[in-house]
N, C-alpha and C. Protein backbone atom coordinates (compact mmCIF):
# COMPACT_ATOMS: atom_id res chain seq x y z
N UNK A 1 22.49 237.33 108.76
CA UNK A 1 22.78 236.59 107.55
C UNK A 1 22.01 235.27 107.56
N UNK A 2 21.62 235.03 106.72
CA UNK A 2 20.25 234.24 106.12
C UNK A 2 21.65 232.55 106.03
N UNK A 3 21.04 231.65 106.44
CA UNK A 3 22.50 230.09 106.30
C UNK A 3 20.84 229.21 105.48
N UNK A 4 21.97 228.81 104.33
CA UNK A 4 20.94 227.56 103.02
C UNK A 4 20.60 226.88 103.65
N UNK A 5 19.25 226.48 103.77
CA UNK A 5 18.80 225.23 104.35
C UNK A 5 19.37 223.63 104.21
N UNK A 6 20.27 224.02 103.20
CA UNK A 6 21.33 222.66 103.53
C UNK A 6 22.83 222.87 104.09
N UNK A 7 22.71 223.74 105.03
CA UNK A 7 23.61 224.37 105.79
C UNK A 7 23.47 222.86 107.75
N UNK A 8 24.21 222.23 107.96
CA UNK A 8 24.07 221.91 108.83
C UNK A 8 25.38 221.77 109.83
N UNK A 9 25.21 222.48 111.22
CA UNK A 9 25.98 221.92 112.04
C UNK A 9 26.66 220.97 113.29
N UNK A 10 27.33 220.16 112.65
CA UNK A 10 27.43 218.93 113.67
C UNK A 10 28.56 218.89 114.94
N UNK A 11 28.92 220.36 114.88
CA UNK A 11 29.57 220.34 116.09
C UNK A 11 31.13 219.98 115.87
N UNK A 12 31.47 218.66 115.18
CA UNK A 12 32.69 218.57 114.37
C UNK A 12 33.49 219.34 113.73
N UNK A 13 32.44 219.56 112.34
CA UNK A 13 33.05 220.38 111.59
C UNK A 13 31.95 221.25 110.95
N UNK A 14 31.89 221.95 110.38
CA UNK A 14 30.81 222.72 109.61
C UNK A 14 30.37 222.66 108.30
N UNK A 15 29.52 221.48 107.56
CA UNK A 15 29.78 221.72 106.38
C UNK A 15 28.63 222.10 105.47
N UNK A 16 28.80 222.21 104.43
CA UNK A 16 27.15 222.64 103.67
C UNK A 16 27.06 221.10 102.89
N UNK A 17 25.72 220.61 102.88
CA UNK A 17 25.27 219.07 102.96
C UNK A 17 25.95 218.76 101.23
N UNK A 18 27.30 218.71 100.86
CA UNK A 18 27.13 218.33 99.73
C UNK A 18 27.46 217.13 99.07
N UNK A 19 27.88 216.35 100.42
CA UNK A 19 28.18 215.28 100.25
C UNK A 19 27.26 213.95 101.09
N UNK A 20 26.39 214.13 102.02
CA UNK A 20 25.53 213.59 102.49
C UNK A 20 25.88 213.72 103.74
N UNK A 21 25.63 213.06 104.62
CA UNK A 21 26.11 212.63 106.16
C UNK A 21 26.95 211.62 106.45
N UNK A 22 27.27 210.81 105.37
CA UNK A 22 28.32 210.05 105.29
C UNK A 22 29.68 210.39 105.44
N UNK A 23 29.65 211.92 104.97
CA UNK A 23 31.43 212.56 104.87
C UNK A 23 31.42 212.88 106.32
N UNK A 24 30.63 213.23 107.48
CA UNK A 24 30.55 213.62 109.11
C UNK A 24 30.30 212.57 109.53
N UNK A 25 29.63 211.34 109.06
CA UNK A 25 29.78 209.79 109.63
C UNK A 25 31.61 209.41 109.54
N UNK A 26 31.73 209.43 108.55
CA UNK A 26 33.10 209.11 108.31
C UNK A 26 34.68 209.17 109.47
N UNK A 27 33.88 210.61 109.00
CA UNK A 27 35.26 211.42 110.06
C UNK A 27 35.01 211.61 111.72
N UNK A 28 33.57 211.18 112.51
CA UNK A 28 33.36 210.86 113.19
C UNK A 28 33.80 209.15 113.85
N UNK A 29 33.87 208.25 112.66
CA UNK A 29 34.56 206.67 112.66
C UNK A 29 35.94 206.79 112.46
N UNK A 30 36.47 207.98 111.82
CA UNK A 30 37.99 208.17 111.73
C UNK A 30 38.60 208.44 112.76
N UNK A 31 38.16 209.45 113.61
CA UNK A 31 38.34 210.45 115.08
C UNK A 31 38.11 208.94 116.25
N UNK A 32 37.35 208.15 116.29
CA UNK A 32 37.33 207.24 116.94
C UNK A 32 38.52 206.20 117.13
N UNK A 33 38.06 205.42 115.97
CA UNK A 33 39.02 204.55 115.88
C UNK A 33 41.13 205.43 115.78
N UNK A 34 41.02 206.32 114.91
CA UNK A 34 42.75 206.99 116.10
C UNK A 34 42.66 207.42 117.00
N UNK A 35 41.58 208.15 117.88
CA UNK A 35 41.59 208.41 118.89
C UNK A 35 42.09 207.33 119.98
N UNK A 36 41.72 206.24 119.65
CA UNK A 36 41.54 205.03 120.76
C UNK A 36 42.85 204.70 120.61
N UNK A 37 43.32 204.56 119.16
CA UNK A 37 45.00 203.69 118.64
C UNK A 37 45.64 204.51 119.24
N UNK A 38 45.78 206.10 119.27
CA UNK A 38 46.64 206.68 119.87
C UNK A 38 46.79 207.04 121.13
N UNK A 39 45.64 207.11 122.27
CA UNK A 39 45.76 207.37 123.74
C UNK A 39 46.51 205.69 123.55
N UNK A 40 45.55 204.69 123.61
CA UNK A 40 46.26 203.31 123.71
C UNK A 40 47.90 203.21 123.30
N UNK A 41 48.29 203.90 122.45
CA UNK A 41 50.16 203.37 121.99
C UNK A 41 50.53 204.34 123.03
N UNK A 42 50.15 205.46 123.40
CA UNK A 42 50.57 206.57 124.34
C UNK A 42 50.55 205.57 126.13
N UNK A 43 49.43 204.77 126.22
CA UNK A 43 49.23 203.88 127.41
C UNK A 43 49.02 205.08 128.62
N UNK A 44 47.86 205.68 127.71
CA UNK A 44 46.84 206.62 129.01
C UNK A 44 45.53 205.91 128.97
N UNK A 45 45.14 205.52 130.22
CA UNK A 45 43.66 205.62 130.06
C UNK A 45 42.88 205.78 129.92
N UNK A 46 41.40 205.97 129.32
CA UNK A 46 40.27 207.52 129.58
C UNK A 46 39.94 207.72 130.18
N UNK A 47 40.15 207.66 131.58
CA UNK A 47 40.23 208.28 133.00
C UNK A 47 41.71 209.20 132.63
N UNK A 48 42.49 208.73 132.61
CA UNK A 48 43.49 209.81 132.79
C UNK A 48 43.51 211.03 131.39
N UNK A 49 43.57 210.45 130.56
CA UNK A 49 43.66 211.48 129.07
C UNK A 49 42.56 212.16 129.28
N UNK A 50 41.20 211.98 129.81
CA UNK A 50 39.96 212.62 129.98
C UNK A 50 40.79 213.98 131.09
N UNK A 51 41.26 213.77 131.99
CA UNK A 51 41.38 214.22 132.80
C UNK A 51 42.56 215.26 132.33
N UNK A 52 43.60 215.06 131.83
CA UNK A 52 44.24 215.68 130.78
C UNK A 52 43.73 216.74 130.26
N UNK A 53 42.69 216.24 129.54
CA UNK A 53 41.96 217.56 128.28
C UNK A 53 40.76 217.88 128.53
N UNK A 54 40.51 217.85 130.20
CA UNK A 54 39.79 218.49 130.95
C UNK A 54 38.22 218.19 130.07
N UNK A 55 37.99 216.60 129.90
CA UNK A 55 36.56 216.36 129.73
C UNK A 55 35.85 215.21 130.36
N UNK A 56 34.92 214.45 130.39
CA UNK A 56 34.28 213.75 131.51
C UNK A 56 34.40 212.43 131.02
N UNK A 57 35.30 211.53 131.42
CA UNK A 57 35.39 209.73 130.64
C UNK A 57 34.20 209.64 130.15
N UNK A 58 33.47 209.87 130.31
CA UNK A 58 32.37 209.00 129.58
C UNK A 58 31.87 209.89 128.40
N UNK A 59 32.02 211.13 128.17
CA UNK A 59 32.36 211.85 126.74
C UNK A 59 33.11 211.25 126.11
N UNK A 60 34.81 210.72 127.09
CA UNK A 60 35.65 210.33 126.12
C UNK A 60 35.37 209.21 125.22
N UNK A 61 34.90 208.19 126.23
CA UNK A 61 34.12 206.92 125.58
C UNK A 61 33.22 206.93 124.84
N UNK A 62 32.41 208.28 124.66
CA UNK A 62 31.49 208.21 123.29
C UNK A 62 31.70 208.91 122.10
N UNK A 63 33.23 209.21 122.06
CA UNK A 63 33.95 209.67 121.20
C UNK A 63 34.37 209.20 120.66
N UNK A 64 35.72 207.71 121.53
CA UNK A 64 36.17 206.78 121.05
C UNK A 64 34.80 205.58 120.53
N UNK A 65 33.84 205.91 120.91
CA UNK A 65 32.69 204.58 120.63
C UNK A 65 32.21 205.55 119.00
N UNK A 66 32.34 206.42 118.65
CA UNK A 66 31.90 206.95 117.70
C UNK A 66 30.40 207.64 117.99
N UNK A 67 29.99 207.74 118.48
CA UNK A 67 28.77 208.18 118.86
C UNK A 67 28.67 209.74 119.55
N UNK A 68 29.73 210.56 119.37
CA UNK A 68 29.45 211.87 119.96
C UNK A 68 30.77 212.30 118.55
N UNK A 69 30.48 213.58 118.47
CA UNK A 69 31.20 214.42 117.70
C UNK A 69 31.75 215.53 118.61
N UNK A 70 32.95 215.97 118.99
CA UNK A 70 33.34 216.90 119.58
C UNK A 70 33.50 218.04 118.46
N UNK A 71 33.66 219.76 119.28
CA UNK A 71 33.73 220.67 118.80
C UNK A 71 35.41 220.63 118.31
N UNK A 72 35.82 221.53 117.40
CA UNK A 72 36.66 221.96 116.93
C UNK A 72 38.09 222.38 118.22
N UNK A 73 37.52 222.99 118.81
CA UNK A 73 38.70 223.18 120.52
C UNK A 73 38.75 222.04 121.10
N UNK A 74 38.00 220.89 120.68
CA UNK A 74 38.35 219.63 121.92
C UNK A 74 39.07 218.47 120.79
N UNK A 75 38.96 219.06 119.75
CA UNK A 75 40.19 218.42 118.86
C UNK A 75 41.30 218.59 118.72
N UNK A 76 41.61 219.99 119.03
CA UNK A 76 42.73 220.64 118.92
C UNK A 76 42.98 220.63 120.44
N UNK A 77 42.45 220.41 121.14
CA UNK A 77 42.92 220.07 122.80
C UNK A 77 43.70 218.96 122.60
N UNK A 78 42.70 217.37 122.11
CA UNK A 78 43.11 216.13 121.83
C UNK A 78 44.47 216.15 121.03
N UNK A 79 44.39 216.88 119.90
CA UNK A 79 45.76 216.66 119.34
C UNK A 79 47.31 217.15 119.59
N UNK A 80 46.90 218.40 120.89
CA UNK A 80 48.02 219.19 121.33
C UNK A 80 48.35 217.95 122.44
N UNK A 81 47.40 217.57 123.12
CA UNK A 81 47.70 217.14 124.34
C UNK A 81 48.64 215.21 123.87
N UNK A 82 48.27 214.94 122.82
CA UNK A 82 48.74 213.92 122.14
C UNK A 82 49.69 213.76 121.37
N UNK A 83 50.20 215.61 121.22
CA UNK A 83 51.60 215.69 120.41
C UNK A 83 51.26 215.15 118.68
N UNK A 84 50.14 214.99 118.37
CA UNK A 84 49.82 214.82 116.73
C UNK A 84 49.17 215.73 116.39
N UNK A 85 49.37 216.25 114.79
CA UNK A 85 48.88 216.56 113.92
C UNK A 85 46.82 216.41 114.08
N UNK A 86 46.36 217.47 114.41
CA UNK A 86 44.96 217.16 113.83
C UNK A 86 44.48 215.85 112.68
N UNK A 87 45.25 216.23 111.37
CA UNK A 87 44.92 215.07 110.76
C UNK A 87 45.35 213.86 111.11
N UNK A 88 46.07 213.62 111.90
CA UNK A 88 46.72 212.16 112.31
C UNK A 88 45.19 211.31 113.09
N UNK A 89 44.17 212.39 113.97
CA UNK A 89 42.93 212.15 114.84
C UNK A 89 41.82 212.20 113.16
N UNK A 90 41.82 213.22 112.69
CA UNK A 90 40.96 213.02 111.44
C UNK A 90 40.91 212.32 110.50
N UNK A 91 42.36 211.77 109.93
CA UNK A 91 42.36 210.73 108.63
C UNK A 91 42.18 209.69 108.60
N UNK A 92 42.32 209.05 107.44
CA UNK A 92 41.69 207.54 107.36
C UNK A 92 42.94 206.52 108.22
N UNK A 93 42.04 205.70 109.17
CA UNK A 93 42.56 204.65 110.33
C UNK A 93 43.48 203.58 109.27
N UNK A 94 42.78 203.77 108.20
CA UNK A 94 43.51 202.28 107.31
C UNK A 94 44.91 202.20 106.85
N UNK A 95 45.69 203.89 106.89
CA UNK A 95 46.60 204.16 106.22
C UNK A 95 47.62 203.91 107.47
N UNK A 96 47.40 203.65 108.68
CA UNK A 96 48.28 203.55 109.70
C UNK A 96 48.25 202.39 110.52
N UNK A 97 46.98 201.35 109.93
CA UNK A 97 47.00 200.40 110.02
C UNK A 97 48.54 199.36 110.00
């Protein structure tokens, strides 16, 4: 099967380009910034929560730094292992502000 050349995958999520790279910028700055609020209110480290959801601190840190996009299973790792909702790691940081 033939994928549209505005077919791109970022590892995150899968989307077809119709909103720019801003909507996978976004939710890559969303996943960060709760990622960090919530190991932090939980008071795990990323040595330990890394170790938890069986990935390497310094992945974790470029997750929480916004600069890496994890796959779909290491979200749903993150959010089982954190007791939240997927969207609680995906939605907008401002509403829980």
């Amino acid at each position: 099967m033939r994928q549209s050349k505005n077919f791109v995958d970022h590892g995150l999520v899968q989307i077809v380009y119709i909103y720019g790279s801003s909507c996978v910028m976004s939710l890559r700055q969303n996943l960060a910034t709760n990622l960090r609020r919530i190991r932090a209110k939980r008071e795990m480290s990323q040595d330990d929560f890394a170790a938890l959801i069986d990935i390497h601190r310094t992945y974790l840190n470029h997750l929480e730094g916004g600069k890496r996009s994890p796959t779909i299973d290491v979200i749903e790792k993150m959010a089982g292992r954190l007791d939240v909702p997927i969207t609680d790691l995906l939605g907008d940081p401002a509403k829980d502000a």
